[in-house]
N, C-alpha and C. Protein backbone atom coordinates (compact mmCIF):
# COMPACT_ATOMS: atom_id res chain seq x y z
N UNK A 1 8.55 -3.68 -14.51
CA UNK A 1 8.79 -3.32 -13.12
C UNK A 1 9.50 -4.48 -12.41
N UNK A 2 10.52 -4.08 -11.55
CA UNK A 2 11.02 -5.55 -10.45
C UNK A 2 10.03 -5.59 -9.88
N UNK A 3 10.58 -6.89 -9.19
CA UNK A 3 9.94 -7.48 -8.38
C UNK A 3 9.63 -7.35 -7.12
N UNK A 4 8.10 -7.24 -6.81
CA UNK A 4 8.13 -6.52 -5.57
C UNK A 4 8.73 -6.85 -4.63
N UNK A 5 8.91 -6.42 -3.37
CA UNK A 5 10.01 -7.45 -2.37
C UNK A 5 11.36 -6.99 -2.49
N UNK A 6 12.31 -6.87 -3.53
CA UNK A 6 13.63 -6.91 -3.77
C UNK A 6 13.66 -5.78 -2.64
N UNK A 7 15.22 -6.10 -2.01
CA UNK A 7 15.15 -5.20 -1.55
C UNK A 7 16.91 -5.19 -1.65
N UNK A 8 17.54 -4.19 -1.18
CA UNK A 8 18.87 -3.92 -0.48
C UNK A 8 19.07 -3.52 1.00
N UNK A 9 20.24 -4.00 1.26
CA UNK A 9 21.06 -3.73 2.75
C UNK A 9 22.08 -3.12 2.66
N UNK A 10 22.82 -2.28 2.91
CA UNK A 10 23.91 -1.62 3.06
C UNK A 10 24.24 -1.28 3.93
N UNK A 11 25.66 -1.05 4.46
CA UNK A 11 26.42 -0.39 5.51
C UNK A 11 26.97 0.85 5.29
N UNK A 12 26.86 1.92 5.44
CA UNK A 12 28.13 3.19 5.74
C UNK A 12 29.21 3.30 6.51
N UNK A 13 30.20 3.19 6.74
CA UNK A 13 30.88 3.61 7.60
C UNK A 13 31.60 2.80 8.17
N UNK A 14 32.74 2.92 8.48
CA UNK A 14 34.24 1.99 9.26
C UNK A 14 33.26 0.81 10.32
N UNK A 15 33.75 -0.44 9.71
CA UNK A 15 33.10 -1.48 10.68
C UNK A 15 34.10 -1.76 12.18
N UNK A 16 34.18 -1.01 12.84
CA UNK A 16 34.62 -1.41 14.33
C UNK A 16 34.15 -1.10 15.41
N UNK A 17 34.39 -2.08 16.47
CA UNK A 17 33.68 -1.84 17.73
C UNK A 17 33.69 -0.15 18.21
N UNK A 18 32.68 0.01 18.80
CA UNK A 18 32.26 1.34 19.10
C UNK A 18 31.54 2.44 18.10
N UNK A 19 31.76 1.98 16.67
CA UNK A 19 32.12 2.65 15.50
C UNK A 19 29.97 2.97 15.59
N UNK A 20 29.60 4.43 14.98
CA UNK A 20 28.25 4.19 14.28
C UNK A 20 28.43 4.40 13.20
N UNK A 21 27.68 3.32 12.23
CA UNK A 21 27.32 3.06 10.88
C UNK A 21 25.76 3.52 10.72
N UNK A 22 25.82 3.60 9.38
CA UNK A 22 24.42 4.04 8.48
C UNK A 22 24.17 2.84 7.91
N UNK A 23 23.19 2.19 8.21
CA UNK A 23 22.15 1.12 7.63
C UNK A 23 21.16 1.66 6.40
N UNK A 24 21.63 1.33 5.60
CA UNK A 24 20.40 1.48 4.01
C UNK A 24 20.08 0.47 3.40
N UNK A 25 18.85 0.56 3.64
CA UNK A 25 17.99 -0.16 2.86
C UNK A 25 16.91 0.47 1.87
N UNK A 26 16.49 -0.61 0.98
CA UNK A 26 15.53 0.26 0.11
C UNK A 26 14.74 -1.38 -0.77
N UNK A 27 13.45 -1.39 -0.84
CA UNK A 27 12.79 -2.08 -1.18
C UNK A 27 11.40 -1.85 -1.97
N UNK A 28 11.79 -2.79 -3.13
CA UNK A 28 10.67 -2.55 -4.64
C UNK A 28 9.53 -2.81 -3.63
N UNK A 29 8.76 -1.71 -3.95
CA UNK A 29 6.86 -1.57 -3.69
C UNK A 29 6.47 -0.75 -3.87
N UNK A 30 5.12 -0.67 -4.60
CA UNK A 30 4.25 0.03 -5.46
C UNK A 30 3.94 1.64 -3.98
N UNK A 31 3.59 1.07 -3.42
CA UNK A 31 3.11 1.90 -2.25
C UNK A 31 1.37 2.92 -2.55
N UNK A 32 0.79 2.04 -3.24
CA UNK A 32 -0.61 2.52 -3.59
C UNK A 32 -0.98 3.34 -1.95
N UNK A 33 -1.62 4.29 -2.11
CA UNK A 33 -2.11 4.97 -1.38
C UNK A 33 -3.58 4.89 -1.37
N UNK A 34 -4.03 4.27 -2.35
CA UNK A 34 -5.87 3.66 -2.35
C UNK A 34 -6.47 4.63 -2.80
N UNK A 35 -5.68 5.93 -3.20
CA UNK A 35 -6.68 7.45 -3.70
C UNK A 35 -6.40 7.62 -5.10
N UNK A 36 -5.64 6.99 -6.20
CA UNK A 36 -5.24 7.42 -6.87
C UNK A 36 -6.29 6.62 -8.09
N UNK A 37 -6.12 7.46 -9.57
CA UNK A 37 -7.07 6.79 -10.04
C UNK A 37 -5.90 5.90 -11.43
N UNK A 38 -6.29 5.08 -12.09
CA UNK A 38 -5.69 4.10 -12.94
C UNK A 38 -6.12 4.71 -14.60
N UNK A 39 -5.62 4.55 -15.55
CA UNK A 39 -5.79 4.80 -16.72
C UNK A 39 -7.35 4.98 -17.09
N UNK A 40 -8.47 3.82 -16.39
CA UNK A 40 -9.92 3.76 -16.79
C UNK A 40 -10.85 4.72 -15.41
N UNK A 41 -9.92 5.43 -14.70
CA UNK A 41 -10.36 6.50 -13.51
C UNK A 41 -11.09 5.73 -12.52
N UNK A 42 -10.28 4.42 -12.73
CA UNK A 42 -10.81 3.25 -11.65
C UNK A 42 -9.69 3.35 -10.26
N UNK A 43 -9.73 3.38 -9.08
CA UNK A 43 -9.17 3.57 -8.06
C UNK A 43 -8.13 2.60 -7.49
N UNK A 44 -6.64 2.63 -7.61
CA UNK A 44 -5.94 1.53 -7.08
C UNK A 44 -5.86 1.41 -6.23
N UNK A 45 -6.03 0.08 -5.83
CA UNK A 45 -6.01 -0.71 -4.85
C UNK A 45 -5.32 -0.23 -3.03
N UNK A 46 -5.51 0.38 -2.18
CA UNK A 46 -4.48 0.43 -1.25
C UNK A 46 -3.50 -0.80 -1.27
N UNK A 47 -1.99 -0.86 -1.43
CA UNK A 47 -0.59 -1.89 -1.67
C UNK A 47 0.23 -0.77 -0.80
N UNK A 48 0.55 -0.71 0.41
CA UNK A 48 1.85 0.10 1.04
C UNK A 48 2.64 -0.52 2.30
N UNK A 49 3.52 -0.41 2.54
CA UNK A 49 4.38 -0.61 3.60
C UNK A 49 3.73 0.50 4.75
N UNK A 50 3.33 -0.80 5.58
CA UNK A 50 2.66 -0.19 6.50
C UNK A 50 3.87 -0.41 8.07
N UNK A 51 4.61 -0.81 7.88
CA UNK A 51 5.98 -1.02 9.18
C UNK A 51 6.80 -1.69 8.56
N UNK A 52 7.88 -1.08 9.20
CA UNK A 52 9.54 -1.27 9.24
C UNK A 52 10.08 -1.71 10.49
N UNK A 53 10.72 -3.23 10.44
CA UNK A 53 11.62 -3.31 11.77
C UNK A 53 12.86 -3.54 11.33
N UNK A 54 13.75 -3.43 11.90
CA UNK A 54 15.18 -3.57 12.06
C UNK A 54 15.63 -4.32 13.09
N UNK A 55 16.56 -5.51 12.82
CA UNK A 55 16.96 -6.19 14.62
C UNK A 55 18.56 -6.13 14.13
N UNK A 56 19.36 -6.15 15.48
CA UNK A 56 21.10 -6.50 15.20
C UNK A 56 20.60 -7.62 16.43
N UNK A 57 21.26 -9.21 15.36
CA UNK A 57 21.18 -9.96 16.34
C UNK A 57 19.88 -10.24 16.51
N UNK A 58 18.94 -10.76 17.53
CA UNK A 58 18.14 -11.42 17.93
C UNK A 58 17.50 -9.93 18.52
N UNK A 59 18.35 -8.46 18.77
CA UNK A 59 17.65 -7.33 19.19
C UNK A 59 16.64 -6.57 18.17
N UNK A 60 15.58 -6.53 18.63
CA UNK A 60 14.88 -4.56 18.14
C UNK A 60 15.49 -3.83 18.17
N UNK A 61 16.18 -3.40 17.32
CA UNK A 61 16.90 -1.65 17.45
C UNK A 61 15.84 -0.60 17.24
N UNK A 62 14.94 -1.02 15.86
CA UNK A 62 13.75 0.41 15.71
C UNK A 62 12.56 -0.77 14.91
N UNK A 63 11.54 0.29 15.49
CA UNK A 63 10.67 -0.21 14.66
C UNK A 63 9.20 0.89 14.64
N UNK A 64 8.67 1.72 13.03
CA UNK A 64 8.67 2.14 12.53
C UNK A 64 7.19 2.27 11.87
N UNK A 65 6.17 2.47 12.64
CA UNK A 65 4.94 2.22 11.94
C UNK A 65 4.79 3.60 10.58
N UNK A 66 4.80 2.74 9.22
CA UNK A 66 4.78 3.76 8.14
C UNK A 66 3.46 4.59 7.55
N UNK A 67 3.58 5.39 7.04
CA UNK A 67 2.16 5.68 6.67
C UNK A 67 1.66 6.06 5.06
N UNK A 68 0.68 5.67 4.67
CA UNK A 68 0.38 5.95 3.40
C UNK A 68 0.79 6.43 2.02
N UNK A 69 1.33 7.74 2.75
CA UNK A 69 2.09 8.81 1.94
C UNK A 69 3.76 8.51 1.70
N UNK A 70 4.23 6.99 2.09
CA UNK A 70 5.72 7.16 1.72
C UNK A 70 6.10 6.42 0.08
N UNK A 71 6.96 7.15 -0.47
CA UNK A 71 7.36 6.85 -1.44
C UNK A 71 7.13 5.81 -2.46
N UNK A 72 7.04 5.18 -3.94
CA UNK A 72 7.06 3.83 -4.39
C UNK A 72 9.11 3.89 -4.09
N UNK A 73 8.65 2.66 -4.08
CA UNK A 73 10.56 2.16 -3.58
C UNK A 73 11.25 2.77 -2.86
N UNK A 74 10.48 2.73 -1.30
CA UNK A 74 10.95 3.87 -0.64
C UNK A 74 12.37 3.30 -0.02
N UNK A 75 13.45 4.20 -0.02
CA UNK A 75 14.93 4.00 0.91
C UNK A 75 14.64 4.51 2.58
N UNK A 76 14.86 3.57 3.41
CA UNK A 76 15.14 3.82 5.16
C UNK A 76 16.40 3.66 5.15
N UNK A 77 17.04 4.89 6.00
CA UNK A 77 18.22 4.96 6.39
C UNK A 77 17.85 4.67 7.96
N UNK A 78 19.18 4.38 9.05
CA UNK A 78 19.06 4.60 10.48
C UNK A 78 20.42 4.47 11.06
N UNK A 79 20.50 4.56 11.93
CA UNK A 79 22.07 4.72 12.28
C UNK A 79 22.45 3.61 13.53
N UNK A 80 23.12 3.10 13.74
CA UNK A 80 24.04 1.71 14.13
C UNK A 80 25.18 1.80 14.88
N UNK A 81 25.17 1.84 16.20
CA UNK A 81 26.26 1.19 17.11
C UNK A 81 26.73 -0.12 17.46
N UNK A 82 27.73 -0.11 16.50
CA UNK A 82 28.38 -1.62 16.62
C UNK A 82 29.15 -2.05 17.92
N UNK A 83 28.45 -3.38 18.05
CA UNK A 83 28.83 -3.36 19.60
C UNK A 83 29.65 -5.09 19.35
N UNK A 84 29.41 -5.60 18.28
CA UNK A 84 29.44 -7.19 18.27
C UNK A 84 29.30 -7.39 16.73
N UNK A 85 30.08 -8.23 16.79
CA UNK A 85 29.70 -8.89 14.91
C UNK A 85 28.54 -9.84 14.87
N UNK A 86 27.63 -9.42 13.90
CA UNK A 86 26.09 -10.29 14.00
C UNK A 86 25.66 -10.12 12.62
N UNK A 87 24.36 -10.38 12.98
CA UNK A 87 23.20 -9.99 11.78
C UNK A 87 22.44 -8.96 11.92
N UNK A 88 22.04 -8.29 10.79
CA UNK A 88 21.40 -6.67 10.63
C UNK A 88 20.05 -7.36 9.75
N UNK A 89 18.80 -7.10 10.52
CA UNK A 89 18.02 -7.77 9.73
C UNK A 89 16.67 -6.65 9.54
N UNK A 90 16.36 -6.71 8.43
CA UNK A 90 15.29 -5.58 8.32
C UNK A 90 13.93 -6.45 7.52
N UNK A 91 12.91 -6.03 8.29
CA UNK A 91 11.77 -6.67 7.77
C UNK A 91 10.23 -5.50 7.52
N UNK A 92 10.19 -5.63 6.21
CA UNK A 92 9.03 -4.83 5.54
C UNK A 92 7.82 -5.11 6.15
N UNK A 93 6.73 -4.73 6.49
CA UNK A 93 5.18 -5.51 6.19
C UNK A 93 4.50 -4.78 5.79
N UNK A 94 3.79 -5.49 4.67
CA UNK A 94 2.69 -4.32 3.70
C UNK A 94 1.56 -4.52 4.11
N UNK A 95 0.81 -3.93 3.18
CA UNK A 95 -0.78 -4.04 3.73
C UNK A 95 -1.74 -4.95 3.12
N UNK A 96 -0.97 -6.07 2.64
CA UNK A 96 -2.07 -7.05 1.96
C UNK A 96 -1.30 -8.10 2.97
N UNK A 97 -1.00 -8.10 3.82
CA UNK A 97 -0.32 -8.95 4.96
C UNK A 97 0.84 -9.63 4.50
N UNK A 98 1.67 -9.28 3.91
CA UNK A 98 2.92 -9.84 2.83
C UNK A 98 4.22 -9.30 3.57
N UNK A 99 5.17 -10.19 4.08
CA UNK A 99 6.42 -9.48 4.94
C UNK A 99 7.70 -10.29 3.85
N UNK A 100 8.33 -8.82 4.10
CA UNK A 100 9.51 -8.54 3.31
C UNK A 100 11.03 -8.74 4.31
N UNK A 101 11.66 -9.59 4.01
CA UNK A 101 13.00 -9.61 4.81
C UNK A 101 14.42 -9.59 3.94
N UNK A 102 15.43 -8.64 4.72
CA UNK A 102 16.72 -8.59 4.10
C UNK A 102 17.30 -8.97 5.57
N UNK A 103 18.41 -9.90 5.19
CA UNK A 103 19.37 -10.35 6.57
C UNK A 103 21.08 -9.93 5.90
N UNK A 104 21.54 -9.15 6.57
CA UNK A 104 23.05 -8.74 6.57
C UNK A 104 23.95 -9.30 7.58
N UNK A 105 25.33 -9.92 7.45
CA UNK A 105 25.83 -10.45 8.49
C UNK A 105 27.00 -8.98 8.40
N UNK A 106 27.48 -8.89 9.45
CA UNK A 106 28.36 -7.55 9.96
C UNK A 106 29.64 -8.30 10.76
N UNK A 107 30.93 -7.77 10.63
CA UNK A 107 32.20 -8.18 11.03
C UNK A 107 32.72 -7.11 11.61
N UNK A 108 32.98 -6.92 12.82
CA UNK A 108 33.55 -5.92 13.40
C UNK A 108 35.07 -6.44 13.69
């Protein structure tokens, strides 16, 4: 398995002022839900992404309290009005108190 944490950043779409882009990201994690049982019908552990933020720049654009039921290696898409060339920064936090960061710089 990778490594938990890894993650990706991506852009969609024509980088120019005014322009909206699609932000994708997607980041390795187990996403235990705490109900499930393990090979010896022993119960794993709750491990999930419990919030998602996103900043352009020093801003909050969204931020995303997750819940239990999302995906292992789940992908967030969101959508982006470029207003300024900066940084696109997205930060994971799981539930064993462990925060995940991807930083993108953007050129309009």
């Amino acid at each position: 398995m990778a490594k938990i944490g890894k993650s990706i950043l991506r852009f969609k779409g024509k980088k120019k002022k005014d322009a909206i882009i699609t932000v994708r990201t997607r980041i390795i994690h187990p996403n235990h839900n705490g109900r499930i049982k393990d090979d010896n019908d022993k119960l794993i552990p709750r491990h999930n992404i419990e919030k998602i933020e996103a900043f352009y720049g020093k801003d909050l654009i969204i931020s995303v309290a997750a819940s239990s039921s999302m995906s292992t290696n789940p992908l967030f898409n969101f959508n982006l009005k470029l207003t300024r060339s900066d940084e696109v920064k997205v930060v994971w936090h799981d539930s064993t108190g462990k925060t995940f960061t991807q930083t993108k710089a953007i050129k309009i």
